[in-house]
PDB file of N, CA and C in Angstrom:
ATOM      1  N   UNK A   1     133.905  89.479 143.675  1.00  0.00           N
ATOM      2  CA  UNK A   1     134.499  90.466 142.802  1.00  0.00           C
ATOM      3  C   UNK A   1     133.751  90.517 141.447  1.00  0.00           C
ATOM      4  N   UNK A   2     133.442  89.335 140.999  1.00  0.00           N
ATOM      5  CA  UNK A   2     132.353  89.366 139.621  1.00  0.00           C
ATOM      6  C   UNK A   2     131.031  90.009 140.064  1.00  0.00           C
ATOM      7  N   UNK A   3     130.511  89.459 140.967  1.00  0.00           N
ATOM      8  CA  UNK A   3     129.842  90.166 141.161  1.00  0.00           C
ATOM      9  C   UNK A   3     129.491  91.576 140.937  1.00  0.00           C
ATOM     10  N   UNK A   4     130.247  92.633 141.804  1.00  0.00           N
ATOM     11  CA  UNK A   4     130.860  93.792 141.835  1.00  0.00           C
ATOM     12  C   UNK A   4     131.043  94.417 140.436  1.00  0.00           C
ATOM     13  N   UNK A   5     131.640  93.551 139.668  1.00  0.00           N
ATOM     14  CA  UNK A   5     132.152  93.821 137.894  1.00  0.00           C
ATOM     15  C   UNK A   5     130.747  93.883 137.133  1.00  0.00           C
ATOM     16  N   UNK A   6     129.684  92.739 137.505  1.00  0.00           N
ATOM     17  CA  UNK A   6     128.284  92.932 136.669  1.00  0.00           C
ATOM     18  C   UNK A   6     127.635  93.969 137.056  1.00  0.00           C
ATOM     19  N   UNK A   7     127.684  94.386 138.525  1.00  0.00           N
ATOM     20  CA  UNK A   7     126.862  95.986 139.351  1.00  0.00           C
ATOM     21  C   UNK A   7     127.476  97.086 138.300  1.00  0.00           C
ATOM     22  N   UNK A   8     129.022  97.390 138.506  1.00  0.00           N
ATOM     23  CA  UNK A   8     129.662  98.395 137.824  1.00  0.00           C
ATOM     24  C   UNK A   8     129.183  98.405 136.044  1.00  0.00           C
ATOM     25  N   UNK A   9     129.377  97.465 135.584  1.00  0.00           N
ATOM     26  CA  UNK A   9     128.998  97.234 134.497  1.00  0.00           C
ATOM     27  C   UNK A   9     127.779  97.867 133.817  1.00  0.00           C
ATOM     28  N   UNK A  10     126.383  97.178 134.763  1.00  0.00           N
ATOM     29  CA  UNK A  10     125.222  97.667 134.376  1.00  0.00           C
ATOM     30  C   UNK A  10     124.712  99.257 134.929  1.00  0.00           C
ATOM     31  N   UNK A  11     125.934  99.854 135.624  1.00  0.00           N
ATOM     32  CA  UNK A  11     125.551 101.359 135.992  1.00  0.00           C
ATOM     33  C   UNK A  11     125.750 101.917 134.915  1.00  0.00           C
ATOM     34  N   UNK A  12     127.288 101.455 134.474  1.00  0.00           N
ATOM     35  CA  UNK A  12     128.029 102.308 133.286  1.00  0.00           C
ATOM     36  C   UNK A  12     126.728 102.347 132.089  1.00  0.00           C
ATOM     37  N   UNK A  13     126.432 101.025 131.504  1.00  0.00           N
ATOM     38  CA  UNK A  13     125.477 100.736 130.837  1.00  0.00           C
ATOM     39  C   UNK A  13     124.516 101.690 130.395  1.00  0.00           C
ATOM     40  N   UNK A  14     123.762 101.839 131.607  1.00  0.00           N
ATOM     41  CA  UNK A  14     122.479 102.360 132.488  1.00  0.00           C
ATOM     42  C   UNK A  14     122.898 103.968 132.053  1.00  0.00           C
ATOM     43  N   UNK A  15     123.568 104.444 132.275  1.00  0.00           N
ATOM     44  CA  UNK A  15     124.930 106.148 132.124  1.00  0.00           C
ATOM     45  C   UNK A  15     124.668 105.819 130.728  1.00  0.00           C
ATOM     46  N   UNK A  16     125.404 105.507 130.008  1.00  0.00           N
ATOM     47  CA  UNK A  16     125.522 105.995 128.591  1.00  0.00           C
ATOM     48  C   UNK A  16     124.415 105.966 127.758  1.00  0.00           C
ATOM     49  N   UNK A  17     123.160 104.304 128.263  1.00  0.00           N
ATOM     50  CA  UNK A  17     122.147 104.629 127.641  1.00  0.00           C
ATOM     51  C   UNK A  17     121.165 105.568 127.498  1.00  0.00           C
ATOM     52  N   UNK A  18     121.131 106.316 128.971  1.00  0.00           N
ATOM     53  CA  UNK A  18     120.338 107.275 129.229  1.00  0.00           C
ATOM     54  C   UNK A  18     121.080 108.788 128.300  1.00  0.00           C
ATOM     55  N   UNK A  19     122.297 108.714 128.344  1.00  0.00           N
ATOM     56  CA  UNK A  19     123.021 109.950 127.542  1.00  0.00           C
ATOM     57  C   UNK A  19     122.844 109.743 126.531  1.00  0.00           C
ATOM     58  N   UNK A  20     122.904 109.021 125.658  1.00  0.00           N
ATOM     59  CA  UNK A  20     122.626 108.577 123.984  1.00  0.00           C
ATOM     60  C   UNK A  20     121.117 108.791 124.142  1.00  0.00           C
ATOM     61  N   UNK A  21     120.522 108.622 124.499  1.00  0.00           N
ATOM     62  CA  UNK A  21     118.775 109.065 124.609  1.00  0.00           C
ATOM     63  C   UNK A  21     118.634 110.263 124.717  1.00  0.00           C
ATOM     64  N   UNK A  22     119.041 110.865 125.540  1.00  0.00           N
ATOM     65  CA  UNK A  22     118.744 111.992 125.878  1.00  0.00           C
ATOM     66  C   UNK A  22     119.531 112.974 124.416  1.00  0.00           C
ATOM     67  N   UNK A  23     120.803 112.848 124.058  1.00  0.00           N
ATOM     68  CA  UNK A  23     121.348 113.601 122.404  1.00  0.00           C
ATOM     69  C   UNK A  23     120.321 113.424 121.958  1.00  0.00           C
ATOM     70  N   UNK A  24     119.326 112.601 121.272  1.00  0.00           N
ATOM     71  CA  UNK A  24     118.687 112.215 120.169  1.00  0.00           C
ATOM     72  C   UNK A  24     118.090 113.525 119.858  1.00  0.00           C
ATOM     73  N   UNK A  25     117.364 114.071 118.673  1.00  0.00           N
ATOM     74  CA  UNK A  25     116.669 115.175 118.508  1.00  0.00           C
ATOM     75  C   UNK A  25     115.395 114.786 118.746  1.00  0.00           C
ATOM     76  N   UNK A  26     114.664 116.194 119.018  1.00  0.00           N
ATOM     77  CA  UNK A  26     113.149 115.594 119.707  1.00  0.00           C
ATOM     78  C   UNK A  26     112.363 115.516 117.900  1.00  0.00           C
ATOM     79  N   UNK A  27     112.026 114.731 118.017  1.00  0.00           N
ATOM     80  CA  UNK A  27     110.944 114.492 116.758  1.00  0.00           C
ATOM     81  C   UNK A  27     110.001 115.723 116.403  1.00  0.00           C
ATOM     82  N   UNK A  28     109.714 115.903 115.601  1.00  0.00           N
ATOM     83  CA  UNK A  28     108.752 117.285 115.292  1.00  0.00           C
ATOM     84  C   UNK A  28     107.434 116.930 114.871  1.00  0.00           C
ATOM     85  N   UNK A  29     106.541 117.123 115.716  1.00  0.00           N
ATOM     86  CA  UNK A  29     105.170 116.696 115.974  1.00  0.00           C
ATOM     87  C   UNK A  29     104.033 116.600 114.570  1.00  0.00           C
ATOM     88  N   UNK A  30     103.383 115.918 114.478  1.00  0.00           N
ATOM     89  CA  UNK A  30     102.766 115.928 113.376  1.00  0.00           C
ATOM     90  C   UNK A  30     101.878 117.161 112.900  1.00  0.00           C
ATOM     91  N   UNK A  31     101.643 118.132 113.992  1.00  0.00           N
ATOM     92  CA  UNK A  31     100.752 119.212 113.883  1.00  0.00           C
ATOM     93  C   UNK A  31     101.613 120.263 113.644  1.00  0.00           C
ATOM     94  N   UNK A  32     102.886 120.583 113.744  1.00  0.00           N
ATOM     95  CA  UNK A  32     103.797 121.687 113.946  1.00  0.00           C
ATOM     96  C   UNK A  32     103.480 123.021 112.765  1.00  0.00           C
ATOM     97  N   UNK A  33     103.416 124.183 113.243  1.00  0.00           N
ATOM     98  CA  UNK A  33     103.372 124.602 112.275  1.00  0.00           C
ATOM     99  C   UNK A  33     104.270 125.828 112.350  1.00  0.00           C
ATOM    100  N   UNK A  34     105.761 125.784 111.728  1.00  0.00           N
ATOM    101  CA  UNK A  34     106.650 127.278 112.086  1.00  0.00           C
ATOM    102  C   UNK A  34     106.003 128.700 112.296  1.00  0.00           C
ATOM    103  N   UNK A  35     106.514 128.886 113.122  1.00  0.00           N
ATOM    104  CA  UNK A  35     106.008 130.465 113.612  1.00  0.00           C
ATOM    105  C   UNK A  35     107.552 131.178 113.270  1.00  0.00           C
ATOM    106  N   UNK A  36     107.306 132.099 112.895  1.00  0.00           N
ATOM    107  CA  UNK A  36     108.869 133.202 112.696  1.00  0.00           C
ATOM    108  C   UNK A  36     108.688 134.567 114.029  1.00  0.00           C
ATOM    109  N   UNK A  37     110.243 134.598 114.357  1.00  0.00           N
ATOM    110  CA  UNK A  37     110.509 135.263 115.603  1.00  0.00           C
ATOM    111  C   UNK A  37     110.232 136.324 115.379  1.00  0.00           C
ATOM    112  N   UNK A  38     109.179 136.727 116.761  1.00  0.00           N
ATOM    113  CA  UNK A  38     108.685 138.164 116.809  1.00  0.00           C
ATOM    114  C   UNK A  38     107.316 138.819 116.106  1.00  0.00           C
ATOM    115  N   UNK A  39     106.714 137.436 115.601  1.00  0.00           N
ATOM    116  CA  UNK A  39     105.558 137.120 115.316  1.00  0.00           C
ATOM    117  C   UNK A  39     104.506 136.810 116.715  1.00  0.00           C
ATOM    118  N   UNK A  40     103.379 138.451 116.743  1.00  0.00           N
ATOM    119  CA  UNK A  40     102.733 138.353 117.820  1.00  0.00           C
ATOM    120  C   UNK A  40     101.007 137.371 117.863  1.00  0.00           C
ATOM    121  N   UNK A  41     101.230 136.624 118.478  1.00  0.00           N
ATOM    122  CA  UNK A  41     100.101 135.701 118.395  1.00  0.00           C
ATOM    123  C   UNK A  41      99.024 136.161 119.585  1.00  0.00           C
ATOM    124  N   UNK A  42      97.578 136.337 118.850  1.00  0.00           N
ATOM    125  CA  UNK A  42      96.647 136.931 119.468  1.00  0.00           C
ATOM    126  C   UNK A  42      96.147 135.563 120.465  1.00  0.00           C
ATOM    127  N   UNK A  43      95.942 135.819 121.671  1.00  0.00           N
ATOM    128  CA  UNK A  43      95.392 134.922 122.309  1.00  0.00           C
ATOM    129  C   UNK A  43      93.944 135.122 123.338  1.00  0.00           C
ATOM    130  N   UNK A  44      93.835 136.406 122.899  1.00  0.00           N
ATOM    131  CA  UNK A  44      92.433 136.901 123.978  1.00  0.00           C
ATOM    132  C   UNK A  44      91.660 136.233 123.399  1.00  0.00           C
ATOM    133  N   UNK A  45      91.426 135.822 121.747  1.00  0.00           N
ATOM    134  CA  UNK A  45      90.217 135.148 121.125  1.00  0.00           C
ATOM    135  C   UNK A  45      90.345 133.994 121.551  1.00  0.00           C
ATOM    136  N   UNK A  46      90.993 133.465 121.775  1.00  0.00           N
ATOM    137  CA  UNK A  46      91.256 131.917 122.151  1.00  0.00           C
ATOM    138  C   UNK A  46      91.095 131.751 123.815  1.00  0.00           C
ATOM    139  N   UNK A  47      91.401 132.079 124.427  1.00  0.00           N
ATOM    140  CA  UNK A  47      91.628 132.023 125.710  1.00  0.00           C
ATOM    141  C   UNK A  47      91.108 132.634 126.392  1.00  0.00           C
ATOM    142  N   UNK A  48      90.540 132.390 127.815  1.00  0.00           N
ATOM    143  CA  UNK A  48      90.140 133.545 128.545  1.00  0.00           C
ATOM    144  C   UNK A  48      90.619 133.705 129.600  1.00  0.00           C
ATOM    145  N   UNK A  49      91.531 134.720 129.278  1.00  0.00           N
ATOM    146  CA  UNK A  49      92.761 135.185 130.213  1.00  0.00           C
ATOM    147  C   UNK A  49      92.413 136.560 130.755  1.00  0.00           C
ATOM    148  N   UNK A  50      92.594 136.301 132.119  1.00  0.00           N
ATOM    149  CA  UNK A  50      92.399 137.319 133.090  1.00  0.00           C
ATOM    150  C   UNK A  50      93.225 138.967 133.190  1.00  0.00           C
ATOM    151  N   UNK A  51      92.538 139.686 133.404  1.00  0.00           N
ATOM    152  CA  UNK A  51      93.307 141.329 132.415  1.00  0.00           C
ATOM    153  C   UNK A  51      94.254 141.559 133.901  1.00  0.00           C
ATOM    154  N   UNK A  52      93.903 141.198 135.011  1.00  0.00           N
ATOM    155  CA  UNK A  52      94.912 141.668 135.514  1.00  0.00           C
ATOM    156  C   UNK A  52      95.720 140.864 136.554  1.00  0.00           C
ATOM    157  N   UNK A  53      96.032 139.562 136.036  1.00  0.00           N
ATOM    158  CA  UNK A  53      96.948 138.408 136.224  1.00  0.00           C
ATOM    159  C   UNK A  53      98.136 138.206 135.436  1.00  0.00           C
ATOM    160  N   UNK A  54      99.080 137.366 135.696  1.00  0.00           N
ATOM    161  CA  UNK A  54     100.174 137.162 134.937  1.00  0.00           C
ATOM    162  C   UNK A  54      99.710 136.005 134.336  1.00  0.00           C
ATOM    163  N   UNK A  55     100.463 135.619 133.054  1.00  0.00           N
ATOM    164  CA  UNK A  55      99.753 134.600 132.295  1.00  0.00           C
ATOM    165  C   UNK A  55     101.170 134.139 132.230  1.00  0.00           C
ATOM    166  N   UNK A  56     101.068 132.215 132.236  1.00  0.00           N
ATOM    167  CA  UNK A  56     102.379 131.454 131.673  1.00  0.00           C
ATOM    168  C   UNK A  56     101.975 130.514 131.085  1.00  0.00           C
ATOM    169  N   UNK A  57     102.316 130.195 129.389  1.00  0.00           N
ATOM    170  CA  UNK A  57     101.950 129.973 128.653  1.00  0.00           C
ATOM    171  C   UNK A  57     103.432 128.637 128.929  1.00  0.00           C
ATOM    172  N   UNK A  58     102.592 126.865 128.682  1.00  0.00           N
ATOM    173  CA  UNK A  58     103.867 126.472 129.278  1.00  0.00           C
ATOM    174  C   UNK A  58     103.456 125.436 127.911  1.00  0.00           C
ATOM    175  N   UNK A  59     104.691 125.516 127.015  1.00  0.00           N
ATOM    176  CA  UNK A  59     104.673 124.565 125.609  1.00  0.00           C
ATOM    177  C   UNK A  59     105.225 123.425 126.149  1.00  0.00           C
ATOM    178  N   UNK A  60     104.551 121.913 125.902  1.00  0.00           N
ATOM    179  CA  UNK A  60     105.064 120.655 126.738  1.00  0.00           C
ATOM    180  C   UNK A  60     104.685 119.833 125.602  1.00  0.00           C
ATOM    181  N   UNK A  61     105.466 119.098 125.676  1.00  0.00           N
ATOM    182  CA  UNK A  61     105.695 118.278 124.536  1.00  0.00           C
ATOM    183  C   UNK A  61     106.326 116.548 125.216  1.00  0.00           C
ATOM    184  N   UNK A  62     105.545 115.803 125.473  1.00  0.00           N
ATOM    185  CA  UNK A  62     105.588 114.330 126.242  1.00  0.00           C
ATOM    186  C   UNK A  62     107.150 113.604 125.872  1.00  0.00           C
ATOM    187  N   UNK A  63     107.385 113.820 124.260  1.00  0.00           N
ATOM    188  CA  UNK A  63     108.455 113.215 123.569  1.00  0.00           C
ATOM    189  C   UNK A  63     109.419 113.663 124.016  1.00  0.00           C
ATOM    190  N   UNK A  64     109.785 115.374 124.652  1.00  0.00           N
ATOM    191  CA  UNK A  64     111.083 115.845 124.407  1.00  0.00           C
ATOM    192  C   UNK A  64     111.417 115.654 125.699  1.00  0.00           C
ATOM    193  N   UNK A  65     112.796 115.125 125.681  1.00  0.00           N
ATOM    194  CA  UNK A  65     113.858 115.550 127.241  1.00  0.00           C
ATOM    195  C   UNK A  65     113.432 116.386 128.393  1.00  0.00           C
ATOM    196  N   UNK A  66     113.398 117.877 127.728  1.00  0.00           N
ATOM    197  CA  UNK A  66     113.543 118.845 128.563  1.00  0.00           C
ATOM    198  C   UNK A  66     112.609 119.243 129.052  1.00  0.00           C
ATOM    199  N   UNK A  67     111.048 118.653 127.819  1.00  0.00           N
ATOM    200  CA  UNK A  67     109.725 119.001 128.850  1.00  0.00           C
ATOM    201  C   UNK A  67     109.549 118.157 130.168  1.00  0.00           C
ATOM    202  N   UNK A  68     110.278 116.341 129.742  1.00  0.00           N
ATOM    203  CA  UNK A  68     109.645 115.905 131.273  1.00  0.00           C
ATOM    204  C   UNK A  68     110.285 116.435 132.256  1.00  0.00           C
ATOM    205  N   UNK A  69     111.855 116.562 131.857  1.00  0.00           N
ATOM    206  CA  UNK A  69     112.845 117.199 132.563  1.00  0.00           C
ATOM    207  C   UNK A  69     111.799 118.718 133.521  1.00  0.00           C
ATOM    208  N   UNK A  70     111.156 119.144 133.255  1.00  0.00           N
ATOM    209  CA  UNK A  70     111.025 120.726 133.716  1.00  0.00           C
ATOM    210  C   UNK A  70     109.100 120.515 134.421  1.00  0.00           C
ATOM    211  N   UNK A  71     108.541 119.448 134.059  1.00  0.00           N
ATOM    212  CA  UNK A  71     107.560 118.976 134.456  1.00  0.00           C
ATOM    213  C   UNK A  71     107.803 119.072 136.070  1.00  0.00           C
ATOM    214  N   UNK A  72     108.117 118.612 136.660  1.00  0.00           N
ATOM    215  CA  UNK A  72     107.811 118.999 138.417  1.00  0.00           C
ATOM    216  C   UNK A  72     108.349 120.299 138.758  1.00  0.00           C
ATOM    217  N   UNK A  73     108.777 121.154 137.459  1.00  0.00           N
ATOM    218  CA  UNK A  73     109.333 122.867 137.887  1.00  0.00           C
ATOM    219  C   UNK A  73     107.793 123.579 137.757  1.00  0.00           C
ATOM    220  N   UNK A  74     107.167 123.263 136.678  1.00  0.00           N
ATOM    221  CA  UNK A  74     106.352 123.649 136.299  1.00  0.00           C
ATOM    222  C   UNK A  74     105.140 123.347 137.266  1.00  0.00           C
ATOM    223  N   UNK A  75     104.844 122.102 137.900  1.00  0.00           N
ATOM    224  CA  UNK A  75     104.110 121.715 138.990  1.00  0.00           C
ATOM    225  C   UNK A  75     103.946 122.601 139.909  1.00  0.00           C
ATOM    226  N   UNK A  76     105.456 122.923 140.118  1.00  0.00           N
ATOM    227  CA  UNK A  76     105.817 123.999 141.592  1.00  0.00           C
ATOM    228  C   UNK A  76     105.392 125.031 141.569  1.00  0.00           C
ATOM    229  N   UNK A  77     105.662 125.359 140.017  1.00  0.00           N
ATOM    230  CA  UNK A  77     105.044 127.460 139.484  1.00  0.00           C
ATOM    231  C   UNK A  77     103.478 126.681 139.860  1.00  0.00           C
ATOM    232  N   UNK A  78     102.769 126.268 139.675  1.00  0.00           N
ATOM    233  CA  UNK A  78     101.269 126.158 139.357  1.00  0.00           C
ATOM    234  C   UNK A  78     100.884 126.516 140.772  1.00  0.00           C
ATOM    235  N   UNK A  79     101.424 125.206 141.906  1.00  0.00           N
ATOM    236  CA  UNK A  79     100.925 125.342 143.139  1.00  0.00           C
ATOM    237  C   UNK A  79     101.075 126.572 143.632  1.00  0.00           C
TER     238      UNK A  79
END
């Protein structure tokens, strides 16, 4: 039964630590630089993007939750 009590224990544990991690705010990168909404950013000079393809522009960021979170979605669009 103790046994059982240290398993349950270290799930609960395991649960809340990962939820308290995951609230935290993602840190704001040392390079960041605000862009304001609806501000069109030229990218033909930069990039050489194909005129008659769809383009997906995928912002990933190692630190935040939701990028690793969306990392094997993003895998899937590629393949």
């Amino acid at each position: 039964m103790m046994w059982l009590l240290v398993l349950l224990s270290a799930v609960i544990a395991l649960f809340w630590y990962n939820d308290w991690l995951y609230q935290l705010p993602t840190p704001v990168p040392e390079n960041y630089k605000p862009v304001k909404t609806g501000t069109v950013i030229a990218l033909q000079d930069r990039l050489a993007l194909p005129a008659n393809k769809p383009v997906l522009l995928h912002f990933f960021n190692p630190d935040c939750p939701c990028s690793r979170f969306n990392k094997p979605h993003f895998k899937a669009l590629v393949r």
